[in-house]
N, C-alpha and C. Protein backbone atom coordinates (compact mmCIF):
# COMPACT_ATOMS: atom_id res chain seq x y z
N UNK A 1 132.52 7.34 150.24
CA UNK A 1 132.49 8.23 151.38
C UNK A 1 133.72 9.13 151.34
N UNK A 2 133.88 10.30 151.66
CA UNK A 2 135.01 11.23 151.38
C UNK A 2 134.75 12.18 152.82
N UNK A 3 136.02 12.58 153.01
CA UNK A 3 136.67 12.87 154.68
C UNK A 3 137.43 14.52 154.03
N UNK A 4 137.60 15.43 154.75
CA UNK A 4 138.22 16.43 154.46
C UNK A 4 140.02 16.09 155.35
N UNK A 5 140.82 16.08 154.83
CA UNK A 5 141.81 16.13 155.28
C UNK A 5 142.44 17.86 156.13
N UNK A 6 143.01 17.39 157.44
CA UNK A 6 143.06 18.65 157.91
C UNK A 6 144.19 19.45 158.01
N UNK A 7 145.04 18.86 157.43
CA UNK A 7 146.61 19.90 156.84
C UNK A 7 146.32 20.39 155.48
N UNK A 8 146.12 19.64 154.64
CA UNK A 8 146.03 20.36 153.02
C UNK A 8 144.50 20.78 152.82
N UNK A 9 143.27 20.52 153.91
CA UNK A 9 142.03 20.87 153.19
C UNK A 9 140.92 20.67 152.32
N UNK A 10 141.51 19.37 151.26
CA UNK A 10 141.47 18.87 150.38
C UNK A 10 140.54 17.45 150.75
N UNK A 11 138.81 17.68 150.18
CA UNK A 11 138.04 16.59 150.14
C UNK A 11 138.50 15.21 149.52
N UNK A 12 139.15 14.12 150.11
CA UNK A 12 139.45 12.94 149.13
C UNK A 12 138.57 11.97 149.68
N UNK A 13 138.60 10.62 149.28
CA UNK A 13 137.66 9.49 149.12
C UNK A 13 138.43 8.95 150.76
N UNK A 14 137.75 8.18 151.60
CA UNK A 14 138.37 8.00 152.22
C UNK A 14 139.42 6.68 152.66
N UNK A 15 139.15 5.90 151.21
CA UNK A 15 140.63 5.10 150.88
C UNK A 15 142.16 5.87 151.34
N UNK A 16 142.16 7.09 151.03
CA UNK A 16 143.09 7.94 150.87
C UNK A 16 143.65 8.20 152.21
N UNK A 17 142.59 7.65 153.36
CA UNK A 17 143.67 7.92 154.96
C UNK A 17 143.95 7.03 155.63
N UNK A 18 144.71 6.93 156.38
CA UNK A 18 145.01 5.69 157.07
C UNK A 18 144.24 5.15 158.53
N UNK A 19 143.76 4.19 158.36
CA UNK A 19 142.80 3.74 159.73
C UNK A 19 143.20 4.35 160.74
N UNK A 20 142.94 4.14 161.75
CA UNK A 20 143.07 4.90 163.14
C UNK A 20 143.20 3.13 163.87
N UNK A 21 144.08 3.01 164.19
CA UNK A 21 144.55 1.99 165.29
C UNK A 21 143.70 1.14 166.71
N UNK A 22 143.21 2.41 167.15
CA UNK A 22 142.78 2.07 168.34
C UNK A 22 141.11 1.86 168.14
N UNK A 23 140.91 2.62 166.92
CA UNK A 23 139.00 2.51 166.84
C UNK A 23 139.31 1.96 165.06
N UNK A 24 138.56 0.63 165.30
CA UNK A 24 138.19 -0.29 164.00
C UNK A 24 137.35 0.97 162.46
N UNK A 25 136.62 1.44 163.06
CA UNK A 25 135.94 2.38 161.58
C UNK A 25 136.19 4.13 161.79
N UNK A 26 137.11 4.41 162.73
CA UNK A 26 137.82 5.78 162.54
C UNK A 26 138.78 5.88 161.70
N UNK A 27 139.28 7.22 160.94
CA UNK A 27 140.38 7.06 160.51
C UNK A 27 141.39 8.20 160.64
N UNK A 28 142.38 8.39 160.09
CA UNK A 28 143.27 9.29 160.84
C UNK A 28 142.94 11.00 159.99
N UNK A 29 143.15 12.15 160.73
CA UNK A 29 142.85 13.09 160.13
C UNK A 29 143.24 13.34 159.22
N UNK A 30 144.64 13.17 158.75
CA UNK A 30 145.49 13.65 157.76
C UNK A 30 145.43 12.50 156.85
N UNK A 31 145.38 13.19 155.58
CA UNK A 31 145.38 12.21 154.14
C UNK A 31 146.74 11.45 154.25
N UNK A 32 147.10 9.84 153.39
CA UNK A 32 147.82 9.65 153.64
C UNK A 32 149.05 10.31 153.21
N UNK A 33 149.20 11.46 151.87
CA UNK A 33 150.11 12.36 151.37
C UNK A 33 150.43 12.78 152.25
N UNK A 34 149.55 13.62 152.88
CA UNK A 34 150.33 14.83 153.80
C UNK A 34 151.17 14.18 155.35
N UNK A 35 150.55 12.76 155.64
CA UNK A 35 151.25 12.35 156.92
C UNK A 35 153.08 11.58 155.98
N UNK A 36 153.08 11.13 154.85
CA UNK A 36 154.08 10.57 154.56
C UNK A 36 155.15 11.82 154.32
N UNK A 37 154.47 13.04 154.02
CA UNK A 37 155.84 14.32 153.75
C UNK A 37 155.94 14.40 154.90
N UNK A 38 155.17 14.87 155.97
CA UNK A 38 155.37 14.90 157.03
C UNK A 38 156.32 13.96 158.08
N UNK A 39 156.24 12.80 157.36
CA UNK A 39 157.38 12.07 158.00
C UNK A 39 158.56 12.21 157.33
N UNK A 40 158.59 12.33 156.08
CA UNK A 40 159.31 12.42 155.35
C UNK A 40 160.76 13.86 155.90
N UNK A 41 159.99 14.71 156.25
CA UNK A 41 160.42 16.03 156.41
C UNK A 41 161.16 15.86 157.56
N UNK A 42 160.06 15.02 158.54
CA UNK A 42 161.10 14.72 160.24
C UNK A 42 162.48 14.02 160.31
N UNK A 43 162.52 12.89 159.03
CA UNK A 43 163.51 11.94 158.59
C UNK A 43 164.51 12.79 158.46
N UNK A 44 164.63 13.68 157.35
CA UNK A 44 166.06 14.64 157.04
C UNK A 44 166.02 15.70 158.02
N UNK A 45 165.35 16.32 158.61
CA UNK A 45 165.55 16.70 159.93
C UNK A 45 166.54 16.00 161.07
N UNK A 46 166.06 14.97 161.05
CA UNK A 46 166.81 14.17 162.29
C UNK A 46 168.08 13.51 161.44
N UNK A 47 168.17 13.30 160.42
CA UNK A 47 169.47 13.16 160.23
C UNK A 47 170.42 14.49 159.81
N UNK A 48 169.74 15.61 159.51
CA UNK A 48 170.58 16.62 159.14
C UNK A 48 171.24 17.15 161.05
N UNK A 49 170.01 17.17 161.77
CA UNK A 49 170.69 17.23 163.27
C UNK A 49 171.82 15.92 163.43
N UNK A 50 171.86 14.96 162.79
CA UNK A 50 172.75 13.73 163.63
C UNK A 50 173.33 12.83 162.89
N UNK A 51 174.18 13.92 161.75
CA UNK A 51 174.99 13.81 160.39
C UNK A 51 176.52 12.72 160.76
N UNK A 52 176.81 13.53 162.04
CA UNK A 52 178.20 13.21 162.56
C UNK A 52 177.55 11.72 162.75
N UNK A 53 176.86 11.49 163.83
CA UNK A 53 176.82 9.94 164.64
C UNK A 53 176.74 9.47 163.07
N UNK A 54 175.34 9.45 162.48
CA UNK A 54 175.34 8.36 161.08
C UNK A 54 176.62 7.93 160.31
N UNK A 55 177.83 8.87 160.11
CA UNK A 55 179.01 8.96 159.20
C UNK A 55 179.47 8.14 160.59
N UNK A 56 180.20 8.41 161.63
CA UNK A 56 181.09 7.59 162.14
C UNK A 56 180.26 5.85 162.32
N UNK A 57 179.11 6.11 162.53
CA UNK A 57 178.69 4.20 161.88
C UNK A 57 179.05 3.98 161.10
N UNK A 58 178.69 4.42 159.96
CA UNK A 58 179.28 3.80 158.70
C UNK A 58 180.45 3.68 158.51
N UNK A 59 181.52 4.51 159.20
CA UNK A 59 183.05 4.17 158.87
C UNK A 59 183.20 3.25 159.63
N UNK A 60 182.81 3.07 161.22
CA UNK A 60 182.85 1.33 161.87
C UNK A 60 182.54 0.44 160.96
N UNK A 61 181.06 0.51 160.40
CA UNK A 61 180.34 -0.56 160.20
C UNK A 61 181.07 -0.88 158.84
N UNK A 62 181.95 -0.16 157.97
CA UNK A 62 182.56 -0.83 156.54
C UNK A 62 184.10 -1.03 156.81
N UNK A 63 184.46 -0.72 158.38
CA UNK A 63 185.76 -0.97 158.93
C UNK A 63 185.71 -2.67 159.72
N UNK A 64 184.73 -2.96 159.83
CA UNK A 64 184.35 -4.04 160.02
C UNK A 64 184.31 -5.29 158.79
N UNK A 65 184.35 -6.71 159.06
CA UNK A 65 183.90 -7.35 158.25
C UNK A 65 182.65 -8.31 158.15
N UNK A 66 181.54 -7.31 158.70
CA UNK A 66 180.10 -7.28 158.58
C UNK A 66 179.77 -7.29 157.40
N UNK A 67 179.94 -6.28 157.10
CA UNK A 67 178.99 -5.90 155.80
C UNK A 67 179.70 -6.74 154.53
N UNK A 68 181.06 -7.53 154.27
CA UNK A 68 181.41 -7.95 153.69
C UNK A 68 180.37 -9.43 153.43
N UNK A 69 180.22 -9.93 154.68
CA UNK A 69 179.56 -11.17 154.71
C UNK A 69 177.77 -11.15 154.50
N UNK A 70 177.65 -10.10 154.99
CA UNK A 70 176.12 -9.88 154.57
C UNK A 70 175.94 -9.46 152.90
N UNK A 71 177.09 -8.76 152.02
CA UNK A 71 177.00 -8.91 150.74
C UNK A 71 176.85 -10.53 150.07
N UNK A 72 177.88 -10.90 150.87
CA UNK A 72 178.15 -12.42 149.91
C UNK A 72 177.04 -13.05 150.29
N UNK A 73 176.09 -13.06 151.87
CA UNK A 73 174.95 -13.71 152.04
C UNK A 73 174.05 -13.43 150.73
N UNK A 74 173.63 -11.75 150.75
CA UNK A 74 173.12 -11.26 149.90
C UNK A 74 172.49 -11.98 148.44
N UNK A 75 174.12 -12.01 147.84
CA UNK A 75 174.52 -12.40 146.93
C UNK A 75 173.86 -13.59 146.25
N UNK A 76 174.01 -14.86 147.08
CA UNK A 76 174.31 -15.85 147.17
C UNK A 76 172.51 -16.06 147.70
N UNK A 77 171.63 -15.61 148.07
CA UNK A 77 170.57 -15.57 148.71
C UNK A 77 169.68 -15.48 147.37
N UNK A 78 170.04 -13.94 146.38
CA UNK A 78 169.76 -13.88 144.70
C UNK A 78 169.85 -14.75 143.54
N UNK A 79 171.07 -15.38 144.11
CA UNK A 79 171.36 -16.32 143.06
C UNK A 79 170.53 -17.77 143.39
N UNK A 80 169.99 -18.22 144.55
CA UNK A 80 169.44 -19.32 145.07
C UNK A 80 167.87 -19.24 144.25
N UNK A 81 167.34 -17.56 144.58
CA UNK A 81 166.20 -17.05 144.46
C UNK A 81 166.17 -17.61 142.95
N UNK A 82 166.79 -17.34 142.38
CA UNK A 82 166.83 -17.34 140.57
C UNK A 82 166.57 -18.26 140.26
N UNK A 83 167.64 -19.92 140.96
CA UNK A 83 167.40 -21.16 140.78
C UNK A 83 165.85 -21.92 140.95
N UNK A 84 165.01 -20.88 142.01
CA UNK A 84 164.26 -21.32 142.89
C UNK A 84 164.26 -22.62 143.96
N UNK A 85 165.36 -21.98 145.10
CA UNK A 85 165.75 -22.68 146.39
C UNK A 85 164.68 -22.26 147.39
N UNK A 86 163.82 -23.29 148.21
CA UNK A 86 163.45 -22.72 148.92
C UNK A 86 163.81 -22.57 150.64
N UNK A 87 164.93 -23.31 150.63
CA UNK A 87 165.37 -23.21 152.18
C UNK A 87 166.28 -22.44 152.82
N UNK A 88 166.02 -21.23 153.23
CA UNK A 88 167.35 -20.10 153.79
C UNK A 88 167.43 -20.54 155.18
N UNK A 89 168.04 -20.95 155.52
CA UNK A 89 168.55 -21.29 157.48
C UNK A 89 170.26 -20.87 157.13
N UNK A 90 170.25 -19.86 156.38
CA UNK A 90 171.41 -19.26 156.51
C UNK A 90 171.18 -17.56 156.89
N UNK A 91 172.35 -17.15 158.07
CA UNK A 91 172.10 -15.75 157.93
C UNK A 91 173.92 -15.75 158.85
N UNK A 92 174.13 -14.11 158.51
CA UNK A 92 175.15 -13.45 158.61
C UNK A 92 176.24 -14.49 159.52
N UNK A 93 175.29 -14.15 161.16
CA UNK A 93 175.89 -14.85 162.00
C UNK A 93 176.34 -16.49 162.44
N UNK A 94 175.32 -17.04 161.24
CA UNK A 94 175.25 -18.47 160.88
C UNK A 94 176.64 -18.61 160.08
N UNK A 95 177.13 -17.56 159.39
CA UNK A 95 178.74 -17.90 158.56
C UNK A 95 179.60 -17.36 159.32
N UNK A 96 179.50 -16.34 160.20
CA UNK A 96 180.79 -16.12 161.24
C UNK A 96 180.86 -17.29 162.42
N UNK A 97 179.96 -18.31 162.35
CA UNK A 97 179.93 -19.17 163.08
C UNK A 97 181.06 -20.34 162.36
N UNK A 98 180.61 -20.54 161.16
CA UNK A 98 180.87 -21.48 160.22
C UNK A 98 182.44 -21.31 160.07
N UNK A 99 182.79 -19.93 159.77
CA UNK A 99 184.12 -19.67 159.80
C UNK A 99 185.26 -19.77 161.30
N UNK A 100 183.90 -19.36 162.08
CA UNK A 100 184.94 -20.38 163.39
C UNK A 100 185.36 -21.63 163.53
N UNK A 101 184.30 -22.40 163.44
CA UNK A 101 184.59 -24.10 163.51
C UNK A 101 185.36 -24.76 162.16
N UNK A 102 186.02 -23.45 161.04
CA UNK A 102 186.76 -24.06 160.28
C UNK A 102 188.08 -23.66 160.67
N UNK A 103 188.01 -23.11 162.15
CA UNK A 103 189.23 -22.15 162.28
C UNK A 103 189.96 -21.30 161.62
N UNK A 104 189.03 -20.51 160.81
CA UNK A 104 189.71 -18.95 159.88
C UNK A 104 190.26 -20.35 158.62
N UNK A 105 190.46 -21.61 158.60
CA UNK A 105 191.51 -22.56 157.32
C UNK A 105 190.59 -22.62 156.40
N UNK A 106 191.01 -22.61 154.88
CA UNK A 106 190.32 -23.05 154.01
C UNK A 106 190.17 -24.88 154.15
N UNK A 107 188.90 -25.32 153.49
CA UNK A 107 188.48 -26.35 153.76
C UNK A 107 189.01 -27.50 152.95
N UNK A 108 190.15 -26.93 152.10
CA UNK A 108 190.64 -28.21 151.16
C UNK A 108 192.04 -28.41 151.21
N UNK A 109 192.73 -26.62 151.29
CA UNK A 109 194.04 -26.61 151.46
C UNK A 109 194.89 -26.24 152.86
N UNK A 110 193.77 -25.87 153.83
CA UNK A 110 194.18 -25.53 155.00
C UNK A 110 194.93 -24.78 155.27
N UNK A 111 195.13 -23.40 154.21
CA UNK A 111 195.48 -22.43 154.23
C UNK A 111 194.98 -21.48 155.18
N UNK A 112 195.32 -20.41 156.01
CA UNK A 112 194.92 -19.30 156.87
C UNK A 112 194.01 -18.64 155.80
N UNK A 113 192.70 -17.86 156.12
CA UNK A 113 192.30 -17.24 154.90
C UNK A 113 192.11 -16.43 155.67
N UNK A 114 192.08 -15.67 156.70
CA UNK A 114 191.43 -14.23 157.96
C UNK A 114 192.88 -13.55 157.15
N UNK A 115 194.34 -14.51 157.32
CA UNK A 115 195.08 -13.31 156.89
C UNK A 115 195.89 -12.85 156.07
N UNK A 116 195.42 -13.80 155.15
CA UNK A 116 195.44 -13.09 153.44
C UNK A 116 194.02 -12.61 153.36
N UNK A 117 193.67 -12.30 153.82
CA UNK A 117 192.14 -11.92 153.17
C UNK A 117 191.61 -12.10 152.16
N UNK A 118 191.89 -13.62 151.99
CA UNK A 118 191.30 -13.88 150.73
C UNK A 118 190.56 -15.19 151.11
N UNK A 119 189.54 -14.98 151.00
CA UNK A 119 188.27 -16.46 151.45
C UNK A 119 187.21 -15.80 150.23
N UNK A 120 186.55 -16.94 150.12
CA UNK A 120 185.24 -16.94 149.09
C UNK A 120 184.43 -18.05 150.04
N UNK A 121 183.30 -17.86 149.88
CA UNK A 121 182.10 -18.64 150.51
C UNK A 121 181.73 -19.72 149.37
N UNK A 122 181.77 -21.05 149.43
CA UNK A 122 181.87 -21.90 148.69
C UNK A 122 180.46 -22.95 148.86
N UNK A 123 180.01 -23.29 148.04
CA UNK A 123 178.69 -23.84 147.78
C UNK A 123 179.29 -25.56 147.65
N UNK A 124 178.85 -26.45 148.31
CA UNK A 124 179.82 -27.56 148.23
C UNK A 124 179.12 -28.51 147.21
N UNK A 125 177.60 -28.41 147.15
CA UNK A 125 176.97 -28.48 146.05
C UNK A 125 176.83 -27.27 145.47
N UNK A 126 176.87 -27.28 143.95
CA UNK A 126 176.54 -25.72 143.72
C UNK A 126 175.48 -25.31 143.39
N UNK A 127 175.20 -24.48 143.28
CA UNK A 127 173.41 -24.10 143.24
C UNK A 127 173.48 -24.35 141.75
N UNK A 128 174.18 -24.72 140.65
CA UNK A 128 173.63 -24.44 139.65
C UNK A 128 173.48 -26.43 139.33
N UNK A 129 174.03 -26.58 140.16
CA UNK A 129 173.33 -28.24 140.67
C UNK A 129 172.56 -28.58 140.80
N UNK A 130 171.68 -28.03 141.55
CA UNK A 130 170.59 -27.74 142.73
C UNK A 130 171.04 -27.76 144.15
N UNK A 131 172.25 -27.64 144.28
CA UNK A 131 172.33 -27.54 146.07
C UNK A 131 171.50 -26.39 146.56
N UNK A 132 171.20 -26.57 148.16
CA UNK A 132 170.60 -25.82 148.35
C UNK A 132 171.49 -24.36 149.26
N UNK A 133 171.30 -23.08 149.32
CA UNK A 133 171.89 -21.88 150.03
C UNK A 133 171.39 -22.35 151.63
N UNK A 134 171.80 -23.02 152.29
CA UNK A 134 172.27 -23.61 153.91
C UNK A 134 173.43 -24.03 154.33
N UNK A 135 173.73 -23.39 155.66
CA UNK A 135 174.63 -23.73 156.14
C UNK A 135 175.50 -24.93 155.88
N UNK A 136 174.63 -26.11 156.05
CA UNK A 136 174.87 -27.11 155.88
C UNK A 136 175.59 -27.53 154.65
N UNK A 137 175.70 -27.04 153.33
CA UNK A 137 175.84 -26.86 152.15
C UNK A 137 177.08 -26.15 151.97
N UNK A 138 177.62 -25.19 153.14
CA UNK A 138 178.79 -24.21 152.92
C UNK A 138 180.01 -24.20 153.34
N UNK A 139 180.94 -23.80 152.78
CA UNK A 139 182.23 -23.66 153.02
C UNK A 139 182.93 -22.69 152.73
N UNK A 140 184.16 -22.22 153.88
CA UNK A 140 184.88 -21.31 153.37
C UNK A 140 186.04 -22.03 152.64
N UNK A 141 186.59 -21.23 151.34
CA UNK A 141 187.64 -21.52 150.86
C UNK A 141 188.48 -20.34 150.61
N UNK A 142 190.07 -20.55 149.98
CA UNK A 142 190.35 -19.32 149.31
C UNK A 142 190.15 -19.49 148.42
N UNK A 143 191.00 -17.94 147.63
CA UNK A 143 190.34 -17.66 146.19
C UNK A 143 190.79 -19.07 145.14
N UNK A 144 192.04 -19.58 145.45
CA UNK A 144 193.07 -20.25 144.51
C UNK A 144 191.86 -21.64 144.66
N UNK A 145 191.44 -22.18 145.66
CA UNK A 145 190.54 -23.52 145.53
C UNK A 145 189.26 -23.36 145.11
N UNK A 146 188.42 -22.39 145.28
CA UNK A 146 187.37 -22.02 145.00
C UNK A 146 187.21 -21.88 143.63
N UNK A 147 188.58 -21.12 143.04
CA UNK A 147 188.27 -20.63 141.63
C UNK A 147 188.77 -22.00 140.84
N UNK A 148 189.28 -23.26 141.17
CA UNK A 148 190.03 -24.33 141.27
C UNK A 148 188.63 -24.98 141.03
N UNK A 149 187.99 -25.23 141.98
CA UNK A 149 186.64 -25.82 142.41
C UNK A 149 185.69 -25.76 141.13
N UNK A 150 185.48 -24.69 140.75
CA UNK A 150 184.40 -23.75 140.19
C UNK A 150 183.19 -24.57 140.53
N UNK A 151 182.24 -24.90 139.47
CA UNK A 151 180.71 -25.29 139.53
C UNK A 151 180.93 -26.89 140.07
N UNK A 152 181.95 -27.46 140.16
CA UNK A 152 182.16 -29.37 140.30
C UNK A 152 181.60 -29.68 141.56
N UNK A 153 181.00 -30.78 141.60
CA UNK A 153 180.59 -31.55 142.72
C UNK A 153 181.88 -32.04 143.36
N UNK A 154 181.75 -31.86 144.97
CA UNK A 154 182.77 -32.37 145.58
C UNK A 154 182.48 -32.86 146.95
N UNK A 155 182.96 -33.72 147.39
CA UNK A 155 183.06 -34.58 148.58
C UNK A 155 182.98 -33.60 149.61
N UNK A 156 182.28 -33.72 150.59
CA UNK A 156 182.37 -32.96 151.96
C UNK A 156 183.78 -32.84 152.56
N UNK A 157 184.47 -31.97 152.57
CA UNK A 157 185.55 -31.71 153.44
C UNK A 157 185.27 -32.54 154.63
N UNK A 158 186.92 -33.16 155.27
CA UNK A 158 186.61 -33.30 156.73
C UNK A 158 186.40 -32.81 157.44
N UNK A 159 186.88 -30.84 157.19
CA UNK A 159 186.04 -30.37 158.78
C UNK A 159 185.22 -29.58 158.51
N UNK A 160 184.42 -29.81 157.48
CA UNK A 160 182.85 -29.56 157.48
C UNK A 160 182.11 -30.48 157.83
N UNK A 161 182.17 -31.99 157.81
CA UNK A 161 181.88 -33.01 158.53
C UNK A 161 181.96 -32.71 160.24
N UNK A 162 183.18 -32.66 160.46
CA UNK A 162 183.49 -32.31 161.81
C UNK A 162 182.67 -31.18 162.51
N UNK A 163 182.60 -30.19 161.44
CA UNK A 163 181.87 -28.71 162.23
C UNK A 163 180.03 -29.35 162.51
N UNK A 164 179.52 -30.10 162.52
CA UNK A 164 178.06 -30.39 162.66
C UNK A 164 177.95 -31.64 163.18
């Protein structure tokens, strides 16, 4: 069955448009090409009008240490994927949590790590173990224990015990 599309003109099959929402066997006038430029076109429109707001987010949002922790989630989320882990009950706010109840200390040497800025997110089993990427599983350390640590199995800290 083929539909004339009514921006470009152009007879296509009518795979080619997108259903219509409200009625089950209508479909929308415009092919799906011409509605995706069409959005496409409104997108850099509205950001070429609202250049300023987008840039001052981004200088908050990488002045922040958000996006730091959502990398290492990231990260660490890829590397689970690879192993094939299947349990994520970890997310962003699940490790700014984690890093509270260790009080900003690393978990072995009880070093401050907020202000050296130096913490690494530590796998207490390591995934190349099979631990799994959960909370339950994590720790902050600094760089000097972590890189100390590397892949070794190790005893639950006491206040990772304590934090649950």
């Amino acid at each position: 069955m083929n539909k004339t599309c009514s921006q470009c003109g152009t007879c296509k099959n009518i795979d080619f448009f997108y259903k219509n929402k409200k009625w089950k066997h209508w479909v929308e006038w415009k092919c799906k090409e011409c509605r995706n430029l069409q959005k496409a076109e409104y997108y850099k429109q509205y950001y070429d009008k609202h250049k300023e707001k987008f840039k001052e987010y981004s200088r908050e949002y990488f002045k922040s240490d958000t996006w730091k922790m959502v990398a290492i989630n990231r990260t660490n989320k890829r590397r689970g994927l690879i192993k094939n882990r299947r349990d994520w009950s970890c997310s962003t706010n699940s490790l700014k949590d984690l890093l509270i109840k260790q009080s900003y200390e690393c978990c072995i040497c009880n070093k401050d790590i907020i202000q050296h800025k130096s913490r690494h997110l530590d796998h207490i089993i390591p995934l190349s173990k099979w631990g799994q990427h959960t909370i339950s599983n994590m720790q902050w350390l600094c760089i000097k224990c972590n890189l100390h640590k590397s892949d070794r199995l190790s005893r639950k800290p006491a206040c990772v015990v304590n934090c649950f």
